[in-house]
C-alpha atoms as a PDB file:
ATOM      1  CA  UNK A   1     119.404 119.328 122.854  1.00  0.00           C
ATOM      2  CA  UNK A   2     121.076 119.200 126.344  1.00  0.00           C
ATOM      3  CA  UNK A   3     123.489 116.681 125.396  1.00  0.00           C
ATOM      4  CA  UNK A   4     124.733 117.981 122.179  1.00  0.00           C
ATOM      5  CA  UNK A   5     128.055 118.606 123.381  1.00  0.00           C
ATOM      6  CA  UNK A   6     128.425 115.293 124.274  1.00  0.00           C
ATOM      7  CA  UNK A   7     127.599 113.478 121.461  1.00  0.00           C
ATOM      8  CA  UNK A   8     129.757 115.823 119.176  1.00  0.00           C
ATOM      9  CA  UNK A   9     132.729 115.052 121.658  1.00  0.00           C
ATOM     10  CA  UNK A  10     131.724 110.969 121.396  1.00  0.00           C
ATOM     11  CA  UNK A  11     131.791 111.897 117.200  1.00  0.00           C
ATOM     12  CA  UNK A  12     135.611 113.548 117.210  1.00  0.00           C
ATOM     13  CA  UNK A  13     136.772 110.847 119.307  1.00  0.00           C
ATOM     14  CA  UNK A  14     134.694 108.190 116.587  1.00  0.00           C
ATOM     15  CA  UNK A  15     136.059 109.963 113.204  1.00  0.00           C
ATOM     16  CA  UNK A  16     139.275 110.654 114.808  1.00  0.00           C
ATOM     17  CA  UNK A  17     142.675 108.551 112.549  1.00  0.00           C
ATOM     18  CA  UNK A  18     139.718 107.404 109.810  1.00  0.00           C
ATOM     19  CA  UNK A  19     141.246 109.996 107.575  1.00  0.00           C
ATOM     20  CA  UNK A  20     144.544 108.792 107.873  1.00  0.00           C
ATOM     21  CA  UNK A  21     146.454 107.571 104.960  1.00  0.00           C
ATOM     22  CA  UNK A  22     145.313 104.355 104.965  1.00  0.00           C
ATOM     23  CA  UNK A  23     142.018 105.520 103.299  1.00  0.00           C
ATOM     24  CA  UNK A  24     139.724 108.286 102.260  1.00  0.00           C
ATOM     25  CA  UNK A  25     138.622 111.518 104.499  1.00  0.00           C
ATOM     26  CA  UNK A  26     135.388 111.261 105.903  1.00  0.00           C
ATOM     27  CA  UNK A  27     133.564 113.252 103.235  1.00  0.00           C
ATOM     28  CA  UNK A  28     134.357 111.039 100.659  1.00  0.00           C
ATOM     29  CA  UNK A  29     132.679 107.952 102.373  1.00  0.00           C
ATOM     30  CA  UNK A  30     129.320 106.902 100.526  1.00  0.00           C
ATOM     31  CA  UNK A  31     127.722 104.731 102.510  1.00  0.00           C
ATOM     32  CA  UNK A  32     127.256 104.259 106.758  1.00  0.00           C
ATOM     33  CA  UNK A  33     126.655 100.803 108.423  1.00  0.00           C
ATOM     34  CA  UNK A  34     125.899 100.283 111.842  1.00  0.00           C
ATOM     35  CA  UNK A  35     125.911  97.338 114.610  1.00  0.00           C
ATOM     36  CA  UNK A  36     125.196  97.523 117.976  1.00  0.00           C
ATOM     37  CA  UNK A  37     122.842  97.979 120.972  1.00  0.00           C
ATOM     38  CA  UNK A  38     120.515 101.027 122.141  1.00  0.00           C
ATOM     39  CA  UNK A  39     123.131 103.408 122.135  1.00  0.00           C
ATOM     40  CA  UNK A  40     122.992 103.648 118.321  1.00  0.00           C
ATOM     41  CA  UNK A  41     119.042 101.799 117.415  1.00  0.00           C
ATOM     42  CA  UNK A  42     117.057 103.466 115.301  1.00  0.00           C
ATOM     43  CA  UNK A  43     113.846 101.480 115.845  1.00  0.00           C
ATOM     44  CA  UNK A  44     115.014  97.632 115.140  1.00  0.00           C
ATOM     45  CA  UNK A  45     114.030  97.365 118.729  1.00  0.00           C
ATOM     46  CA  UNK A  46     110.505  98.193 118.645  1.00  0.00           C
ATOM     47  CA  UNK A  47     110.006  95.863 115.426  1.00  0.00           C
ATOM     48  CA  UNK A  48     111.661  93.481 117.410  1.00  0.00           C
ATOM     49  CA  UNK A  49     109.648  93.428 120.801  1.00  0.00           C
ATOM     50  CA  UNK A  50     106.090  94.663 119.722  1.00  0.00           C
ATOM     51  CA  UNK A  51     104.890  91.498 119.405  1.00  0.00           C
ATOM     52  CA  UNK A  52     106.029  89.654 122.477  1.00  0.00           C
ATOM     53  CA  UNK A  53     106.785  92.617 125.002  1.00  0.00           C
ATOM     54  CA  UNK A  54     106.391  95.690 126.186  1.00  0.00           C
ATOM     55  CA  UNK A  55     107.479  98.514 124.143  1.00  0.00           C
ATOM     56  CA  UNK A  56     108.267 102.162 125.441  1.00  0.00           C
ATOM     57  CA  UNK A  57     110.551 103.687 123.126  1.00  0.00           C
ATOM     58  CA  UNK A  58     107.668 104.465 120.563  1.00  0.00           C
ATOM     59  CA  UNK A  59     105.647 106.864 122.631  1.00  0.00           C
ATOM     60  CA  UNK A  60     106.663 110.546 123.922  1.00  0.00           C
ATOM     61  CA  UNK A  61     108.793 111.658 124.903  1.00  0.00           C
ATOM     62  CA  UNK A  62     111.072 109.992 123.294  1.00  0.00           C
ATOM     63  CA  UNK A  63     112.269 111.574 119.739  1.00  0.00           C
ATOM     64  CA  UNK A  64     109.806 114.762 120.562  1.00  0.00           C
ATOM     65  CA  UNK A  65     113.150 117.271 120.545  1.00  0.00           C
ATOM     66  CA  UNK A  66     114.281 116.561 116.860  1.00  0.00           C
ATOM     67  CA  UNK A  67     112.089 114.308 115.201  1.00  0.00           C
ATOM     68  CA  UNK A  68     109.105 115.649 117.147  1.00  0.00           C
ATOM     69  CA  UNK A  69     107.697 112.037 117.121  1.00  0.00           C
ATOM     70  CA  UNK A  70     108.970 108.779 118.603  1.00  0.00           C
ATOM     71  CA  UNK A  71     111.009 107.019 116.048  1.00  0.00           C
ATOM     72  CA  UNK A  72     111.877 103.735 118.144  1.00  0.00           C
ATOM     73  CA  UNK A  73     115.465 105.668 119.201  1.00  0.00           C
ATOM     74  CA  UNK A  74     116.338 105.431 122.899  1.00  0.00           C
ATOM     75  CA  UNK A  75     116.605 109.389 123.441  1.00  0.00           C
ATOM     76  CA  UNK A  76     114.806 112.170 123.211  1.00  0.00           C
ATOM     77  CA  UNK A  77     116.271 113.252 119.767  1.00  0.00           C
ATOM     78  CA  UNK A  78     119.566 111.649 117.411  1.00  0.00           C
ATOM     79  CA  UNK A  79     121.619 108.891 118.603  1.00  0.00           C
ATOM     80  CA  UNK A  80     125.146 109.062 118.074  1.00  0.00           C
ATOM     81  CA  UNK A  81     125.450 107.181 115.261  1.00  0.00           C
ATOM     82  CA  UNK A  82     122.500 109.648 113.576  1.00  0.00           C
ATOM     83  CA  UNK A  83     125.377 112.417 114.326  1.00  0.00           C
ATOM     84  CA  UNK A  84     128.116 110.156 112.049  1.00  0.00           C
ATOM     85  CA  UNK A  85     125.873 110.407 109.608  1.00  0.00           C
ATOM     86  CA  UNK A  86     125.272 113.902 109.287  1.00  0.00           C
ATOM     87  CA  UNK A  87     129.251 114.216 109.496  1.00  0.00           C
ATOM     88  CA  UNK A  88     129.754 111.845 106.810  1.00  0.00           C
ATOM     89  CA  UNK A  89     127.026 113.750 104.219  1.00  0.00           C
ATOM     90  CA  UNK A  90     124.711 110.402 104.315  1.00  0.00           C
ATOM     91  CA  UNK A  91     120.934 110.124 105.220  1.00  0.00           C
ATOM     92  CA  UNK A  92     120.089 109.082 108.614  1.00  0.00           C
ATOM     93  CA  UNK A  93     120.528 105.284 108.428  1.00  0.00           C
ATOM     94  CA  UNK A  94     117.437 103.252 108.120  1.00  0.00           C
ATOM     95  CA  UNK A  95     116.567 100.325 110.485  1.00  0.00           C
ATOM     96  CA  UNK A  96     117.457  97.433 109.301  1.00  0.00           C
ATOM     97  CA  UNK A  97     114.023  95.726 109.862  1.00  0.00           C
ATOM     98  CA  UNK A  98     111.996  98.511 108.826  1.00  0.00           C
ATOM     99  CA  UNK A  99     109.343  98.202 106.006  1.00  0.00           C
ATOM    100  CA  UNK A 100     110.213 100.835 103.501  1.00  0.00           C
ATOM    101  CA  UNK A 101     108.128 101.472  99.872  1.00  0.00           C
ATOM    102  CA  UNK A 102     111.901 101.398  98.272  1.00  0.00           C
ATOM    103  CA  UNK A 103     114.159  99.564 100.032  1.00  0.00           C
ATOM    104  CA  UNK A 104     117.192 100.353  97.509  1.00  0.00           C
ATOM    105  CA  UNK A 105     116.691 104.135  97.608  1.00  0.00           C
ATOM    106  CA  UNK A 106     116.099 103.737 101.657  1.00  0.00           C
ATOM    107  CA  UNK A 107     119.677 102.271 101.834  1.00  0.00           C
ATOM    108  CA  UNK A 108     121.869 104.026  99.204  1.00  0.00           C
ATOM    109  CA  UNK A 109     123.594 105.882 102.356  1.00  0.00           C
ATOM    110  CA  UNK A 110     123.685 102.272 104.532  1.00  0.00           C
ATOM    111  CA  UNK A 111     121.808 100.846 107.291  1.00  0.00           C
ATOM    112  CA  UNK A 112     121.458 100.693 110.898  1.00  0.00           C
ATOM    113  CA  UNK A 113     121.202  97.241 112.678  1.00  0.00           C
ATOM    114  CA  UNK A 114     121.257  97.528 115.865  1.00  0.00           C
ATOM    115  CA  UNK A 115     119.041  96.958 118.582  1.00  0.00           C
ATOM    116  CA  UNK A 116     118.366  98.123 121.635  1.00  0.00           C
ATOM    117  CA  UNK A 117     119.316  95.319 124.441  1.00  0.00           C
ATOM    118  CA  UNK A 118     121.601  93.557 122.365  1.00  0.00           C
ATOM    119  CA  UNK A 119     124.759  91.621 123.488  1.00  0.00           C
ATOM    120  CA  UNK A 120     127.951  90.767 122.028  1.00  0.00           C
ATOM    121  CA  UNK A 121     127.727  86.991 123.180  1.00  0.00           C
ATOM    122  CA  UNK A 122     125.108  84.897 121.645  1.00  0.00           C
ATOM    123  CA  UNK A 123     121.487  85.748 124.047  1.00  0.00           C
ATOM    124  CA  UNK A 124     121.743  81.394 124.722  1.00  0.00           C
ATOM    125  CA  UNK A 125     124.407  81.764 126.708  1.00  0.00           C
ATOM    126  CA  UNK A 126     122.828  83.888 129.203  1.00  0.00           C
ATOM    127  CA  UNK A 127     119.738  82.227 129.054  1.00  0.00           C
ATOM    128  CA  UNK A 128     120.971  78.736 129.622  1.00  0.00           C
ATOM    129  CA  UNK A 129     122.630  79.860 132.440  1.00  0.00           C
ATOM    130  CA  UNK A 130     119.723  81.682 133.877  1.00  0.00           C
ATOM    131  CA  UNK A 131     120.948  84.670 134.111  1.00  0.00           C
ATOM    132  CA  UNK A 132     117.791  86.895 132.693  1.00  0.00           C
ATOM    133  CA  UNK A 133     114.542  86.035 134.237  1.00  0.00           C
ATOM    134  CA  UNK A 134     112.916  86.549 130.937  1.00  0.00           C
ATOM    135  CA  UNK A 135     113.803  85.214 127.146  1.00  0.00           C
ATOM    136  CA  UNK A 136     115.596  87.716 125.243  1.00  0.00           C
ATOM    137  CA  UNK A 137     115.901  89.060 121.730  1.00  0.00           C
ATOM    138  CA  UNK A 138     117.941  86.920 119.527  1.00  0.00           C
ATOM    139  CA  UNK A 139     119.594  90.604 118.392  1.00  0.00           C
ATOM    140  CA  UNK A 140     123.176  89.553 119.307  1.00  0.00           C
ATOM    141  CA  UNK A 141     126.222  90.508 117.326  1.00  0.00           C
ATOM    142  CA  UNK A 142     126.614  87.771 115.304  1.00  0.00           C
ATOM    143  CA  UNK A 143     122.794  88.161 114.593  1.00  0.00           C
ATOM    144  CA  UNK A 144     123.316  91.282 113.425  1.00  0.00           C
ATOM    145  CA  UNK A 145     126.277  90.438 111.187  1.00  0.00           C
ATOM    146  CA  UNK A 146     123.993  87.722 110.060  1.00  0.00           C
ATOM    147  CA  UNK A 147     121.552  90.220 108.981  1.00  0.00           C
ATOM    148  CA  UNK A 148     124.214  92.228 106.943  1.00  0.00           C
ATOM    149  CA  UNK A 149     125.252  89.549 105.087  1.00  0.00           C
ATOM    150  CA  UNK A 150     121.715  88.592 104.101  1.00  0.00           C
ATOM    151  CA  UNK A 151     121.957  91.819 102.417  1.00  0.00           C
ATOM    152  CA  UNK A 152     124.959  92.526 100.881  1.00  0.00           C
ATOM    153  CA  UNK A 153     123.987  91.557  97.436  1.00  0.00           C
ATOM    154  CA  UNK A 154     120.996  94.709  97.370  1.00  0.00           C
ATOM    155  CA  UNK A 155     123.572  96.911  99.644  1.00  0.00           C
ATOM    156  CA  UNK A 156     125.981  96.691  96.404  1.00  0.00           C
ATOM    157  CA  UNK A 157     123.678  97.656  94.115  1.00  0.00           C
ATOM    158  CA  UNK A 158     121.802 100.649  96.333  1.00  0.00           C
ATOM    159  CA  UNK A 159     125.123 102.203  97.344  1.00  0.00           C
ATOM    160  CA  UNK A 160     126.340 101.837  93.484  1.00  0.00           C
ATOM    161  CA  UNK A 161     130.179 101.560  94.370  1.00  0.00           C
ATOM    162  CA  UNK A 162     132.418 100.617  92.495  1.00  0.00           C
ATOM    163  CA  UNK A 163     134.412  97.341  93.546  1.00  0.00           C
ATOM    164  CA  UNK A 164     137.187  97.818  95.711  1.00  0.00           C
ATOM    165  CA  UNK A 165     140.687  95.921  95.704  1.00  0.00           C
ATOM    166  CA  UNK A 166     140.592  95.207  99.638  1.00  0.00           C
ATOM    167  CA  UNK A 167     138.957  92.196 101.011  1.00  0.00           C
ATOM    168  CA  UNK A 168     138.309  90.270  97.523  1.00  0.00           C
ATOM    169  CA  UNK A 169     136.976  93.193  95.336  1.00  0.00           C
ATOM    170  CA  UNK A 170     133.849  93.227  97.579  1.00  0.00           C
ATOM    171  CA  UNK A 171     131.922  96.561  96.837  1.00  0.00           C
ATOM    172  CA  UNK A 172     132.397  98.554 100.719  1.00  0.00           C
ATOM    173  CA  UNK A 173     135.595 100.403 100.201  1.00  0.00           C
ATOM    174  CA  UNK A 174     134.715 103.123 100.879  1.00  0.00           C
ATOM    175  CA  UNK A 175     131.738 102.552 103.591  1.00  0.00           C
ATOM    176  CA  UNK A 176     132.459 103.295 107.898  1.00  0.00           C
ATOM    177  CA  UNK A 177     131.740 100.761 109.270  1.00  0.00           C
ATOM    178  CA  UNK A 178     130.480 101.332 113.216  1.00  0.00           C
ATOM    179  CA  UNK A 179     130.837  98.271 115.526  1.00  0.00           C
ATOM    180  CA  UNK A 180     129.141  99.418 119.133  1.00  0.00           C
ATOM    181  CA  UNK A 181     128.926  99.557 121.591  1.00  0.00           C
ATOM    182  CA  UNK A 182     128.821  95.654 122.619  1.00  0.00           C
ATOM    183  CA  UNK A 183     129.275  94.143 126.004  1.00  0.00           C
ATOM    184  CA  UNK A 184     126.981  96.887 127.997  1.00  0.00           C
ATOM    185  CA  UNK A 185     124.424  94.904 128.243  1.00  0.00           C
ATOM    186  CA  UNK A 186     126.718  91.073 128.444  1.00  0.00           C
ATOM    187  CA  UNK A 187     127.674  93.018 131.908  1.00  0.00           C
ATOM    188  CA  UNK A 188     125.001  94.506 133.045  1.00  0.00           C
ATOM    189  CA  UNK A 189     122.841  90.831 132.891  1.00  0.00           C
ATOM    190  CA  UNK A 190     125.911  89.568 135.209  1.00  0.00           C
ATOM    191  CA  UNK A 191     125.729  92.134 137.425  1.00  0.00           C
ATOM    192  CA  UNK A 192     121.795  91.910 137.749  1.00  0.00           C
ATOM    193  CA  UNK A 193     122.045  88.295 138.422  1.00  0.00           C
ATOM    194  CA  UNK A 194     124.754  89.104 141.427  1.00  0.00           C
ATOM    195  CA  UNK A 195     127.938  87.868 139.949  1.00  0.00           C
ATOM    196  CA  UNK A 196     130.808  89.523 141.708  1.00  0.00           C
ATOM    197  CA  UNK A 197     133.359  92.076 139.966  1.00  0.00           C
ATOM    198  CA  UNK A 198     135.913  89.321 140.014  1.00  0.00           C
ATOM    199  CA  UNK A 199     133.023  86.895 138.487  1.00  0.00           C
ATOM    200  CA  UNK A 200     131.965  89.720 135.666  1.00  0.00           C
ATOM    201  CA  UNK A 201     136.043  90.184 135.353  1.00  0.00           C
ATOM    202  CA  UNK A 202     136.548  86.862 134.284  1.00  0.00           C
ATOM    203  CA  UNK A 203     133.429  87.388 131.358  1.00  0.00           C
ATOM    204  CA  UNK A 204     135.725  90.196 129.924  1.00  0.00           C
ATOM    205  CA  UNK A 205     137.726  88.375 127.510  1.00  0.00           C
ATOM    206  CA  UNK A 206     134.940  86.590 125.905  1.00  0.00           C
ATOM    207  CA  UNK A 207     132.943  89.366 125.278  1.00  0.00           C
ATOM    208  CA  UNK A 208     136.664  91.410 123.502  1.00  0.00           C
ATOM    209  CA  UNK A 209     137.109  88.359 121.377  1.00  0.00           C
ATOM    210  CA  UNK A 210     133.810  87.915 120.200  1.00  0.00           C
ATOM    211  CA  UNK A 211     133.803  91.615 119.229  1.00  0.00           C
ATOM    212  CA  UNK A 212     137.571  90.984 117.382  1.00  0.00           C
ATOM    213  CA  UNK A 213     135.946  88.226 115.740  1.00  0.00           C
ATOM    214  CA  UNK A 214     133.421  90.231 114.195  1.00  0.00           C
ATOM    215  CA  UNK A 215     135.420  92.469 113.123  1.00  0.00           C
ATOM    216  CA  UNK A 216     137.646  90.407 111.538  1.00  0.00           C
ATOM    217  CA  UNK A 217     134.466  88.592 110.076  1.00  0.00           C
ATOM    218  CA  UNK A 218     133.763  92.017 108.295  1.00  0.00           C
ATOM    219  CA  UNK A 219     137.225  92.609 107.101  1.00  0.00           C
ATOM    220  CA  UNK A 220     138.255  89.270 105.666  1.00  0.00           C
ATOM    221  CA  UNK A 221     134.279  87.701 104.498  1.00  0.00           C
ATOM    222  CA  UNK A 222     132.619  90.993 103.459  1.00  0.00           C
ATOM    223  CA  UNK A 223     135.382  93.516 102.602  1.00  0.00           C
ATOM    224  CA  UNK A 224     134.967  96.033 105.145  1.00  0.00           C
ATOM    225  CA  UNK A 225     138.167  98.368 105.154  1.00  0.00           C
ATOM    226  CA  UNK A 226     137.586 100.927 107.455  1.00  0.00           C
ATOM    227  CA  UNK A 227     135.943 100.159 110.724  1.00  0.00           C
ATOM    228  CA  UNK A 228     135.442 102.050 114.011  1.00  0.00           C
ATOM    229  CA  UNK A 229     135.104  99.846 116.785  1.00  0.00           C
ATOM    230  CA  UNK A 230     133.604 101.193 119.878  1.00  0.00           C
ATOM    231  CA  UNK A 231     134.750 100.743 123.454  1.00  0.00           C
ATOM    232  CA  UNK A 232     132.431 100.878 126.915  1.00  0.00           C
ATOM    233  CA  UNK A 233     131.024 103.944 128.234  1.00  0.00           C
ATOM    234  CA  UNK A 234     131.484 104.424 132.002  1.00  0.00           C
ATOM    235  CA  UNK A 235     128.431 102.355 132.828  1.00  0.00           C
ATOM    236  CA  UNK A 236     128.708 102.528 136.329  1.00  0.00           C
ATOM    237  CA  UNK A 237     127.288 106.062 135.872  1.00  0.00           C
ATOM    238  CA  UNK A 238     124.292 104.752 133.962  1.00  0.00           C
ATOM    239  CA  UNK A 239     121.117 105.593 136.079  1.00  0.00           C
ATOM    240  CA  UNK A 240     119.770 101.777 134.696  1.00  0.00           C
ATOM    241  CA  UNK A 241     122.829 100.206 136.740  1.00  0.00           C
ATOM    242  CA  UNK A 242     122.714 102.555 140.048  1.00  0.00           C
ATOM    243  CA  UNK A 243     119.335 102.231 140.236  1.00  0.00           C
ATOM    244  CA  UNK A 244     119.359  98.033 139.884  1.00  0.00           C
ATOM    245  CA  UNK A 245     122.521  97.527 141.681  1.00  0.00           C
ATOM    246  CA  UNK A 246     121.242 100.044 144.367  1.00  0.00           C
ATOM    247  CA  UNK A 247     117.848  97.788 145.299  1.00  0.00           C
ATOM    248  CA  UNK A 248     119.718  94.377 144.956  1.00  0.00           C
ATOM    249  CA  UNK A 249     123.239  94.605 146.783  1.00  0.00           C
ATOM    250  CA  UNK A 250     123.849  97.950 147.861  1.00  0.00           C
ATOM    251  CA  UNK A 251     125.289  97.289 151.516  1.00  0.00           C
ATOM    252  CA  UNK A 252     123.246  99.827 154.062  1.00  0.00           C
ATOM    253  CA  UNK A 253     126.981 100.320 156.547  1.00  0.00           C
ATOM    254  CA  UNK A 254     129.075 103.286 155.901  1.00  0.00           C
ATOM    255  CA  UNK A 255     131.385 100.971 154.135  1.00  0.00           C
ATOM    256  CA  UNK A 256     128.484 101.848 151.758  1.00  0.00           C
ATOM    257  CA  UNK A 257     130.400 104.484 150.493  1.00  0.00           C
ATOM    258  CA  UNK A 258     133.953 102.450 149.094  1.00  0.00           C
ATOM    259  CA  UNK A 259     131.636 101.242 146.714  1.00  0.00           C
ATOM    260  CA  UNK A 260     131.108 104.793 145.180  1.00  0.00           C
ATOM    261  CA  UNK A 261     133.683 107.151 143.572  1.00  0.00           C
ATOM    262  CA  UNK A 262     133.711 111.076 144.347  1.00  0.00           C
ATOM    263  CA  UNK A 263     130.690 111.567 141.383  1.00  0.00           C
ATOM    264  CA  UNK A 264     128.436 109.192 142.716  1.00  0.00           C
ATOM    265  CA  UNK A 265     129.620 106.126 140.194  1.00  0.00           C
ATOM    266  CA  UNK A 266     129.809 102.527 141.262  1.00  0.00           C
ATOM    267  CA  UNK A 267     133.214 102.253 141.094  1.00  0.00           C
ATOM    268  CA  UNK A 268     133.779  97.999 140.423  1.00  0.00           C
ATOM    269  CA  UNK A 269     131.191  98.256 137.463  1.00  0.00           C
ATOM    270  CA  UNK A 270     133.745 100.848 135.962  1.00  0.00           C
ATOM    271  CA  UNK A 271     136.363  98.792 136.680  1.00  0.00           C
ATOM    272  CA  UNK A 272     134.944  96.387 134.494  1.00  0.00           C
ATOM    273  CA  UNK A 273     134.322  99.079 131.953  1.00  0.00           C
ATOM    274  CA  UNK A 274     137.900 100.093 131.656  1.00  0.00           C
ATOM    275  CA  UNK A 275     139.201  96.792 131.428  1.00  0.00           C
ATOM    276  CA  UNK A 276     137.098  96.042 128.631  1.00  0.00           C
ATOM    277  CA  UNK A 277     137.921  98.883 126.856  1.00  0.00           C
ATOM    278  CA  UNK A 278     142.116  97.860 127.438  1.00  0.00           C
ATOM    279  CA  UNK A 279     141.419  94.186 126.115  1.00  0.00           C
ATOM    280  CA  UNK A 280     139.894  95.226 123.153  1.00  0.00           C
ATOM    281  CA  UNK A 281     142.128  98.296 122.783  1.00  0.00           C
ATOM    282  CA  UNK A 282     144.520  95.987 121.929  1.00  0.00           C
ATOM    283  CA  UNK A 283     142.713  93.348 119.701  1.00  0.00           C
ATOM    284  CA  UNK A 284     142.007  96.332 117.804  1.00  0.00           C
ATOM    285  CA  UNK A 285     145.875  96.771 117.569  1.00  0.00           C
ATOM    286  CA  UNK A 286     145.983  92.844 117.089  1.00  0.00           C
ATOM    287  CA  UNK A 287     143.713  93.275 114.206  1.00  0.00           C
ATOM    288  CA  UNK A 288     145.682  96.334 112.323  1.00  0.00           C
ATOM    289  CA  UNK A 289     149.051  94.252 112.404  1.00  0.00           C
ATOM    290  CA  UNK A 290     146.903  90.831 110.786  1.00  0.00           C
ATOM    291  CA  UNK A 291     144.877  93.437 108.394  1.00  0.00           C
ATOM    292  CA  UNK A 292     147.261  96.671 107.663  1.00  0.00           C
ATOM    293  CA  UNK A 293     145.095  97.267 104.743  1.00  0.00           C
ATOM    294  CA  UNK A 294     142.067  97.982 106.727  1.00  0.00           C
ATOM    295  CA  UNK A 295     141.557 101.045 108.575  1.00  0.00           C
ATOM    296  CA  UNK A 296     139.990  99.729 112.044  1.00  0.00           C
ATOM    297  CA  UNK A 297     139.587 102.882 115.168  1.00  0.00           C
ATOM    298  CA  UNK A 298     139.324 102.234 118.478  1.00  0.00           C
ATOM    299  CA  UNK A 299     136.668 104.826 119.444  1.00  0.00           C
ATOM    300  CA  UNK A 300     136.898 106.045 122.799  1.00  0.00           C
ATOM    301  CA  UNK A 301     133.923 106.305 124.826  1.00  0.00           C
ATOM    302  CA  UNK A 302     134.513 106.102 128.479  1.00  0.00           C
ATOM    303  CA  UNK A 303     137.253 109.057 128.449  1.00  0.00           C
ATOM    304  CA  UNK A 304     134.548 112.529 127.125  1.00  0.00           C
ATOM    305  CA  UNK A 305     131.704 111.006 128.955  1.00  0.00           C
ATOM    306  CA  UNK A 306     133.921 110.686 132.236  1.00  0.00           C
ATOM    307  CA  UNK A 307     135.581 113.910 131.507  1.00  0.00           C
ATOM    308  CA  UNK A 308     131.704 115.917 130.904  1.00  0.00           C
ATOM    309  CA  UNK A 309     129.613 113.930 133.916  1.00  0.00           C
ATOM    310  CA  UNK A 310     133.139 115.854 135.873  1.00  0.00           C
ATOM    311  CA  UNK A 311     132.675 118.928 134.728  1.00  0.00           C
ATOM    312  CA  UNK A 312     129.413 119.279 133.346  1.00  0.00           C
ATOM    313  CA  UNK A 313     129.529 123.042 132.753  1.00  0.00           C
ATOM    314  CA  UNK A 314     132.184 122.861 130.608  1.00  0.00           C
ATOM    315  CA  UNK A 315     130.280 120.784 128.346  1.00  0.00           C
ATOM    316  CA  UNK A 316     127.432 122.773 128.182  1.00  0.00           C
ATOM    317  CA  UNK A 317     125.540 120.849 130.431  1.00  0.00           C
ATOM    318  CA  UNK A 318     123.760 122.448 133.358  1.00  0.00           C
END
């Protein structure tokens, strides 16, 4: 798979300081859970939309280079978070609203439940303020956390841990915990609903402190002690946003090009990226010093994707 490298870069950067001290190495986790948007979905999406819109992501090619059928992931093979798996010993994580014969036995290694298109901020706000022409998914974070906690009683009994001291004796001592990405898609409706960088600026915090709160949410309500938060990718590289921002607002003078950096990336939706990825940087620092029981990673995205769409041959990609 072309992007192999990548991923495996994205999973160093994701595992790196969880096998500190402050708890177990990554071998010894039992059990994987996972929130956040398309960039980790194992097929919540498709369950989602099939009844009320178009669905793509369950017909070739997509999953036809591992899987070698479509399995409601938005790539070609694994996502990322199938690669934290496989690092951690556990199954591939089921989707959380998938039908399965034996739901215990499906979910003794944890459970994916993220969706594709999600946001970190509640889907109302964005749809009171007209920002999407079109009603969303109600797959935000705190939806998703929702959905966790819905199942935490059966998740204790199919992972079969033993109670842990942290956070109340609640059974997830030693799970991962994988929050994100969030706030791709919180931008990227601003941006398609031209709001200025200054205007999608100003959204930042928001998005960084609902994220902290859910975090903290899993720490302090359901005993999570070791959590990898994950930041923004560079997103002005994404072909979804050069492509949209390119037909709406691209200006047509040769100032055209101050809105582009040397690799062809729009340079103010990065900007946005990397300010993100500061703020909550340092909630997640906020967070350790209120919870230094809990192991919680910052999990750098933007920096190997950046440093491979560079240099792409040193990545192994052609």
């Amino acid at each position: 798979m072309a992007l192999t490298p990548v991923l495996l870069l994205l999973l160093a950067y994701c595992l790196s300081g969880v096998s500190s001290s402050a708890g177990p190495p990554p071998r010894s986790f039992t059990s994987l859970f996972a929130l956040g948007d398309s960039y980790i979905d194992a097929g919540n999406f498709v369950t989602m939309a099939t009844p009320v819109a178009p669905v793509w992501v369950d017909k070739p090619p997509y999953g036809m280079t591992f899987f070698e059928r479509p399995t409601g992931r938005f790539s070609d093979g694994r996502v990322i978070v199938d690669f934290v798996a496989a690092a951690l010993g556990v199954p591939f994580l089921p989707a959380s609203l998938a039908n399965s014969s034996d739901d215990d036995v499906a979910r003794r290694g944890g459970v994916n439940f993220a969706v594709g298109g999600a946001t970190a901020v509640d889907v109302a706000f964005f749809e009171r303020r007209r920002l999407v022409p079109f009603k969303l998914l109600n797959n935000s974070l705190d939806v998703q956390l929702g959905w966790f906690e819905e199942l935490e009683p059966s998740l204790c009994n199919a992972t079969a841990e033993t109670a842990g001291s942290y956070g109340g004796g609640r059974c997830f001592s030693r799970s991962l915990f994988l929050v994100g990405e969030f706030g791709v898609n919180d931008y990227t409706f601003l941006w398609t609903a031209n709001k200025t960088e200054s205007e999608v600026m100003a959204f930042v915090p928001r998005v960084v402190r609902t994220i902290a709160s859910a975090v903290e949410r899993l720490i302090v309500r359901d005993g999570a002690a070791h959590v990898v938060v994950t930041g923004n990718p560079p997103i002005g590289c994404s072909p979804t946003l050069l492509t949209l921002l390119r037909r709406t607002s691209r200006p047509t003078s040769a100032a055209d090009d101050d809105d582009y950096d040397h690799i062809g990336c729009l340079r103010g939706v990065n900007d946005v990226a990397r300010h993100h990825n500061a703020l909550l940087g340092a909630a997640v620092v906020g967070l350790r010093a209120r919870h230094p029981r809990a192991t919680i990673v910052f999990a750098d995205f933007y920096t190997p994707i950046r440093r491979i769409l560079e240099n792409p041959n040193q990545g192994g990609g052609q």
